[in-house]
N, C-alpha and C. Protein backbone atom coordinates (compact mmCIF):
# COMPACT_ATOMS: atom_id res chain seq x y z
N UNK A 1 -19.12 3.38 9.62
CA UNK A 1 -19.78 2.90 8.42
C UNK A 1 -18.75 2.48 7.37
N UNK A 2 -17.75 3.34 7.00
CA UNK A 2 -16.37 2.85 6.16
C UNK A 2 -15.74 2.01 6.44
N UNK A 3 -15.57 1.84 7.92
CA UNK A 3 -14.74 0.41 8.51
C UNK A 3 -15.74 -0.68 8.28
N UNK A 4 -17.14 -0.66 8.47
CA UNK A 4 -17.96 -1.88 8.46
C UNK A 4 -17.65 -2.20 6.28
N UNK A 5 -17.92 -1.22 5.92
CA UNK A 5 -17.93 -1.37 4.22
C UNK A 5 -15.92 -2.22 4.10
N UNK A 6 -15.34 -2.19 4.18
CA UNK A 6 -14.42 -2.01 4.24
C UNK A 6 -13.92 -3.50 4.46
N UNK A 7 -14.35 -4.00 5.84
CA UNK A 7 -14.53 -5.14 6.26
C UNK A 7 -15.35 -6.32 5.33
N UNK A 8 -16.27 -5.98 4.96
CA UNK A 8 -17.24 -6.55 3.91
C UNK A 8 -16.79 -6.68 2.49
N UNK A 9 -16.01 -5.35 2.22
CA UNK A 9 -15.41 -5.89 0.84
C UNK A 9 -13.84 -6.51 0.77
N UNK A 10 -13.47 -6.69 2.13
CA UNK A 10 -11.98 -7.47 2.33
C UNK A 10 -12.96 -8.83 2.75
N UNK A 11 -14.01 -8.82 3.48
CA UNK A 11 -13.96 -10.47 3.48
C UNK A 11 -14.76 -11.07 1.95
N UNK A 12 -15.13 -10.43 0.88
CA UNK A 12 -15.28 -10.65 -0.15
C UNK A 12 -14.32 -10.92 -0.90
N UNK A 13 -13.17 -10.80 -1.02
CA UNK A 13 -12.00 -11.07 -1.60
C UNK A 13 -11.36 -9.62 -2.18
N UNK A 14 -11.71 -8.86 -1.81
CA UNK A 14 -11.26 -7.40 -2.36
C UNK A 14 -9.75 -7.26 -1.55
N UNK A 15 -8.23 -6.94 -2.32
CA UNK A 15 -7.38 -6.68 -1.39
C UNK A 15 -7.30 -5.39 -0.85
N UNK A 16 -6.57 -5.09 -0.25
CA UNK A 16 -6.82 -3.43 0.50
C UNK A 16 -6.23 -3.00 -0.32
N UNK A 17 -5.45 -2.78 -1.26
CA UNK A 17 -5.25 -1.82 -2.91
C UNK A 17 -6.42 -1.36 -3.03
N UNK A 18 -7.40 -2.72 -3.65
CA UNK A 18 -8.56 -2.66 -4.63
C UNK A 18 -9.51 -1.82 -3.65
N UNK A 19 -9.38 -2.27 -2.21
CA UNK A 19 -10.50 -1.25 -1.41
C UNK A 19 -10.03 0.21 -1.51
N UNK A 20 -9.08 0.46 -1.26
CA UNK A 20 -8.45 1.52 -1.48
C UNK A 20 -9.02 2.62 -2.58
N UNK A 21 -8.45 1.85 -3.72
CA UNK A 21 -8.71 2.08 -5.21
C UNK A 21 -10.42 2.53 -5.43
N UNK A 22 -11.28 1.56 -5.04
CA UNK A 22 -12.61 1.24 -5.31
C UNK A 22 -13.15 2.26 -4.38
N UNK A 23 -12.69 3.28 -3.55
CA UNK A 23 -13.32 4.06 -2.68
C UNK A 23 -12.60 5.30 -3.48
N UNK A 24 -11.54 5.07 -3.92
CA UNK A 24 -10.68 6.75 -4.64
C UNK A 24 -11.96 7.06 -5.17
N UNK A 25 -12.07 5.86 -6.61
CA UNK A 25 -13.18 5.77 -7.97
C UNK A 25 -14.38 6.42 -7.26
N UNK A 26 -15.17 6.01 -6.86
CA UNK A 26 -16.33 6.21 -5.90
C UNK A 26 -16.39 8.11 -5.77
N UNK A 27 -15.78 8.33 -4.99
CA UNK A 27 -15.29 9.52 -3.98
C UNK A 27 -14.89 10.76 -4.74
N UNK A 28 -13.40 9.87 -5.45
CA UNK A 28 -12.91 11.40 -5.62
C UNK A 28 -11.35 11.22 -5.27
N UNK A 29 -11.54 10.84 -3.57
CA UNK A 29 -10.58 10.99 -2.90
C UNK A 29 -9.93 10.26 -2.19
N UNK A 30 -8.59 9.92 -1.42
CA UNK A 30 -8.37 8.64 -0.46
C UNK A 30 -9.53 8.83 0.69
N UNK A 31 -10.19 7.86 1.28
CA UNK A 31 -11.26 8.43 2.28
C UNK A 31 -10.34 7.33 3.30
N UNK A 32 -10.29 6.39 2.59
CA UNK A 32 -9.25 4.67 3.59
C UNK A 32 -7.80 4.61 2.96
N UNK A 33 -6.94 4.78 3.32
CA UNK A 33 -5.23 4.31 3.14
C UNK A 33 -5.39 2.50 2.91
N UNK A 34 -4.54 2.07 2.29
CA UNK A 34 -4.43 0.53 2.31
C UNK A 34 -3.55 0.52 3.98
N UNK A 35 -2.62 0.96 4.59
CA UNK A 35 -2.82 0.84 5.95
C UNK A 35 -3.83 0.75 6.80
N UNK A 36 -4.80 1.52 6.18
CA UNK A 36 -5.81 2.05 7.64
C UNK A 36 -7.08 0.77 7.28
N UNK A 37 -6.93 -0.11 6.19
CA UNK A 37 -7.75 -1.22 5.80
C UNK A 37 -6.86 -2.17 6.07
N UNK A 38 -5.47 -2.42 6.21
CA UNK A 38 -5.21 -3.52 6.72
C UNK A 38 -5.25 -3.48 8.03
N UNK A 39 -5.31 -2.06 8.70
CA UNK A 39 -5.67 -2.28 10.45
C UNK A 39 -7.25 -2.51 10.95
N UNK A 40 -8.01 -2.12 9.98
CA UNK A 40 -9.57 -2.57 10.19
C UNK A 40 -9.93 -3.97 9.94
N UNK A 41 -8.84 -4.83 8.61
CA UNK A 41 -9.08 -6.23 8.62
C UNK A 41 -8.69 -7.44 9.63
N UNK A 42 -7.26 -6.87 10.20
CA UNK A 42 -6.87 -7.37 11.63
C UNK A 42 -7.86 -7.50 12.23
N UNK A 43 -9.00 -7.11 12.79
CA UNK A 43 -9.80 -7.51 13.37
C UNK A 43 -10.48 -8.94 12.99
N UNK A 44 -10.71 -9.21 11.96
CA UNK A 44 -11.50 -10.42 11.06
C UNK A 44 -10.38 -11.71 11.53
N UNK A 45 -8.56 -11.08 11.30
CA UNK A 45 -8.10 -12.05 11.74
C UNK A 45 -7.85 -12.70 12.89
N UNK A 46 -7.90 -11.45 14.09
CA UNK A 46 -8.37 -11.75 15.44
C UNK A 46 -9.31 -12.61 15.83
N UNK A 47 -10.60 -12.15 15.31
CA UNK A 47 -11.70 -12.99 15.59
C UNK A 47 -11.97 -14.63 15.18
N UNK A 48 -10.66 -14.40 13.94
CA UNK A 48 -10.67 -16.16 13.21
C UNK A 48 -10.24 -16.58 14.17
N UNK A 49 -8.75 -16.33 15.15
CA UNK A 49 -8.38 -17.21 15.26
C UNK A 49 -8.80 -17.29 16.77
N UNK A 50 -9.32 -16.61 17.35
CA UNK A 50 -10.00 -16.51 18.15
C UNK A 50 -11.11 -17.74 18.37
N UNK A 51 -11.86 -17.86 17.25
CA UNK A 51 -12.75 -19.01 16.83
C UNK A 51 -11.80 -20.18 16.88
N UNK A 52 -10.73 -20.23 16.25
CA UNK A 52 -9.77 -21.71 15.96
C UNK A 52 -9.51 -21.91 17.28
N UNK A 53 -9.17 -21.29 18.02
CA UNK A 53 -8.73 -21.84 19.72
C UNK A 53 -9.87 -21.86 20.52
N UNK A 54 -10.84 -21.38 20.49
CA UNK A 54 -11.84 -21.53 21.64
C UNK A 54 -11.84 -23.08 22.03
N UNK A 55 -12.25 -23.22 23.61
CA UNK A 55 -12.89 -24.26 23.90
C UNK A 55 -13.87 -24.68 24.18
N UNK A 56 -13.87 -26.52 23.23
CA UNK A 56 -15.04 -26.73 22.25
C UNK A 56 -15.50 -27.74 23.95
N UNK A 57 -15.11 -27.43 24.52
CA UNK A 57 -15.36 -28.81 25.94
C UNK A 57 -16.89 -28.22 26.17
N UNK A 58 -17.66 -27.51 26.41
CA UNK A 58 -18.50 -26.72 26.90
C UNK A 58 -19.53 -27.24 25.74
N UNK A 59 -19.39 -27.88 24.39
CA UNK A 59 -20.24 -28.26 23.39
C UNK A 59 -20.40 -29.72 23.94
N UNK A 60 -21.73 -30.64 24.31
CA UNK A 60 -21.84 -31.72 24.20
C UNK A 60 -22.65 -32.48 23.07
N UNK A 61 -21.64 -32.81 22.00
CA UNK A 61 -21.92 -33.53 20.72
C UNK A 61 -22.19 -34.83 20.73
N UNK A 62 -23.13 -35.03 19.97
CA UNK A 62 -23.51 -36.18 19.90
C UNK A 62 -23.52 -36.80 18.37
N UNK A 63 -23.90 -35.71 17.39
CA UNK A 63 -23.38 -36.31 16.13
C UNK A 63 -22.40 -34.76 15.64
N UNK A 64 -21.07 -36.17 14.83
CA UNK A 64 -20.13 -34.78 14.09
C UNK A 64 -20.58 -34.90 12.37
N UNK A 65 -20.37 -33.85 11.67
CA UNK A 65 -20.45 -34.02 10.44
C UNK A 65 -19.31 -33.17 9.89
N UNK A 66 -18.58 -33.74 8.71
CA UNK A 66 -17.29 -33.10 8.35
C UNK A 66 -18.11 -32.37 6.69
N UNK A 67 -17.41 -31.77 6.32
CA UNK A 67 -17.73 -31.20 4.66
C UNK A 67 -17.33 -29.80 4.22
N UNK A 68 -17.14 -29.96 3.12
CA UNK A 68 -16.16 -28.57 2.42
C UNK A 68 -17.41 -28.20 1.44
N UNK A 69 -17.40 -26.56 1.67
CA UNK A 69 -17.78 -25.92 0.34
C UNK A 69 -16.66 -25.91 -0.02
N UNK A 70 -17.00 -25.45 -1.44
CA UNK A 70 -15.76 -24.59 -2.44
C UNK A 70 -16.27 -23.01 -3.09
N UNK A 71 -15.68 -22.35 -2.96
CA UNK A 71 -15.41 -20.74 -2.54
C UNK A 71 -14.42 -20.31 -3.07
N UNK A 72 -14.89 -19.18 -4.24
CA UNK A 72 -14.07 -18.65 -5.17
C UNK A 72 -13.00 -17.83 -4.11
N UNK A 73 -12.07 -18.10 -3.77
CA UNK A 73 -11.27 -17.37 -3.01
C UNK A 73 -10.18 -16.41 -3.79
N UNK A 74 -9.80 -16.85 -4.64
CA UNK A 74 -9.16 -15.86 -5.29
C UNK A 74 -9.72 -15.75 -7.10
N UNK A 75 -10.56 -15.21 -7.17
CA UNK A 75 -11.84 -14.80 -7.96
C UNK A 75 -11.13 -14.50 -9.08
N UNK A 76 -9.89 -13.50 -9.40
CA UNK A 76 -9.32 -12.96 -10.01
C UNK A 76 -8.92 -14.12 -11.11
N UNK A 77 -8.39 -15.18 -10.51
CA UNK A 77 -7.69 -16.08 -11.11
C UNK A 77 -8.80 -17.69 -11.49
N UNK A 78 -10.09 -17.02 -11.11
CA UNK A 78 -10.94 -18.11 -11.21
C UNK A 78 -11.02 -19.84 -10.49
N UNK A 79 -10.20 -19.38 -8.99
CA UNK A 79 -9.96 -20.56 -8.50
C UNK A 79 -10.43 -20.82 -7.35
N UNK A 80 -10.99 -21.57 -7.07
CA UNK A 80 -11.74 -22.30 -5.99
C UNK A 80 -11.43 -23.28 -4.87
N UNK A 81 -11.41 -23.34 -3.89
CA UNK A 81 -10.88 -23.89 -2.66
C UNK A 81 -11.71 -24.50 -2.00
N UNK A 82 -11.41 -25.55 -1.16
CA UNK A 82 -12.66 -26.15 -0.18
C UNK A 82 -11.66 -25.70 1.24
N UNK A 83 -13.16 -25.59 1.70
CA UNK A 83 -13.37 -24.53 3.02
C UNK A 83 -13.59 -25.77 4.18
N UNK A 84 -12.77 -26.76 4.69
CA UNK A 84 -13.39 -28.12 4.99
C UNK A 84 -13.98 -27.51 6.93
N UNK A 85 -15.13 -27.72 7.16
CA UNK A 85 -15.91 -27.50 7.98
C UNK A 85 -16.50 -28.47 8.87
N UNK A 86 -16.56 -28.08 9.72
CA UNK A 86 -16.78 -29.10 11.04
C UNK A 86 -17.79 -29.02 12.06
N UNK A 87 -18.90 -29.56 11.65
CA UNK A 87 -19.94 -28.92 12.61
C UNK A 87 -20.41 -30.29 13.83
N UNK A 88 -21.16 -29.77 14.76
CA UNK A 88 -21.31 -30.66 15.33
C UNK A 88 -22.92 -30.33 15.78
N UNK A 89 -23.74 -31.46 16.23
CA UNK A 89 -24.88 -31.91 16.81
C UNK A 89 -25.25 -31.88 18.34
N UNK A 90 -25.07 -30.94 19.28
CA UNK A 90 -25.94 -31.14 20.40
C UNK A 90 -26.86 -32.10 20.84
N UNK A 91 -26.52 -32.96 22.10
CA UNK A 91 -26.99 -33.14 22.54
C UNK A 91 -29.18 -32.31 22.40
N UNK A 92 -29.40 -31.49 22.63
CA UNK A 92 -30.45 -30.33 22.76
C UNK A 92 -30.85 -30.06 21.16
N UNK A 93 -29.97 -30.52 20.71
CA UNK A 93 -30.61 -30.62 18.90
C UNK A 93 -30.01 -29.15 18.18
N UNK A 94 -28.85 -28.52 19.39
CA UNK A 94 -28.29 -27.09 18.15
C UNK A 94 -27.00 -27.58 16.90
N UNK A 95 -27.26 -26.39 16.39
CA UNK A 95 -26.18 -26.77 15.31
C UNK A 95 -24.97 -26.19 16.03
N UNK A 96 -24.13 -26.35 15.51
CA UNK A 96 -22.60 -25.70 15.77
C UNK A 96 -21.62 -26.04 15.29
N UNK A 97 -21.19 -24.66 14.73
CA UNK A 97 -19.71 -24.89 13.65
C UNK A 97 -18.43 -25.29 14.94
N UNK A 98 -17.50 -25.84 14.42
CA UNK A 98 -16.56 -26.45 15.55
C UNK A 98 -15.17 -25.76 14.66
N UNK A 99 -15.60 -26.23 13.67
CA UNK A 99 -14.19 -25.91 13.06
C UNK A 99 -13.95 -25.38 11.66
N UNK A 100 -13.04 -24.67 11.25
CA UNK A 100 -12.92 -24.35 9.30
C UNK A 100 -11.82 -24.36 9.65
N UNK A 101 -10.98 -24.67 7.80
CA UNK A 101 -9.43 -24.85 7.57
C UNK A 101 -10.19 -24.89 6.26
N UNK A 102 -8.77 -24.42 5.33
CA UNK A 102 -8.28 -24.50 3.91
C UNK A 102 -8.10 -25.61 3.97
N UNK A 103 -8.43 -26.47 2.43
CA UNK A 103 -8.09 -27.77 2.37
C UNK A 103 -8.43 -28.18 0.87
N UNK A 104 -7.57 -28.95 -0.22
CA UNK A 104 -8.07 -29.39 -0.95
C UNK A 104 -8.77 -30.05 -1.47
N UNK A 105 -9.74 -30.80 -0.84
CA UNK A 105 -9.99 -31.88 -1.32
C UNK A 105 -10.99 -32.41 0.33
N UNK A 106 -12.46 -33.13 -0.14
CA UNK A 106 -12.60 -33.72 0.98
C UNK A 106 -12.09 -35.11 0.95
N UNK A 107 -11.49 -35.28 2.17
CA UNK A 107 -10.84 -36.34 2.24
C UNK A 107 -10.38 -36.93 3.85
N UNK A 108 -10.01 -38.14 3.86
CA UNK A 108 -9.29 -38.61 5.00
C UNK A 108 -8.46 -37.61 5.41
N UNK A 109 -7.30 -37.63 4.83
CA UNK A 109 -5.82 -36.60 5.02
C UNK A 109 -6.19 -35.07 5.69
N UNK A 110 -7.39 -34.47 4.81
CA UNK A 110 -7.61 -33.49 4.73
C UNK A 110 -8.39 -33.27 5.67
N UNK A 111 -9.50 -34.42 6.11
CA UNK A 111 -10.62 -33.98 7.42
C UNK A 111 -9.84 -33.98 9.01
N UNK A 112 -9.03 -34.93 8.81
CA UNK A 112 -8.09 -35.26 10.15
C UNK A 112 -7.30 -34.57 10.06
């Protein structure tokens, strides 16, 4: 249950200090080390990039669509990022994400 909380407030933008910290406040006590939250977030980064390499051959697309949200990523400092995203159209009519990257700006440079 602490690793799932934990996970949820690191992919919120919380660093493992602040999770750390934000569970002392809470508690009382250390219940998570900022070690033992950067070894529970490794997983999130596993699974990204896990997603970035899969192969997309097994998807038969028929329409692509490119586009960025923007996503307070570092909240603290009030700054916002586009998230440029890559989905694609099935043949069968499913959706499917293909791709995410950091990126400033939608753009030529930036979609390719």
């Amino acid at each position: 249950m602490l690793e799932k909380l934990a996970l949820e407030m690191y992919a919120r933008g919380l660093s493992t200090r602040d999770i750390e910290d934000a569970l002392i406040e809470a508690t009382g006590e250390v219940i998570l080390t900022r070690t033992t939250v950067s070894n529970i977030t490794e997983v999130l980064y596993r699974e990204f990039e896990e997603f970035q390499n899969r192969d997309l051959s097994c998807f038969e697309i028929e329409y692509l669509f490119l586009d960025a949200i923007y996503e307070s990523i570092r909240v603290q400092f009030g700054i916002k990022e586009a998230i440029l995203c890559a989905w694609g159209i099935t043949k069968d009519g499913r959706k499917v994400l293909l791709h995410l990257s950091l990126g400033n700006k939608e753009s030529y440079q930036g979609c390719t």
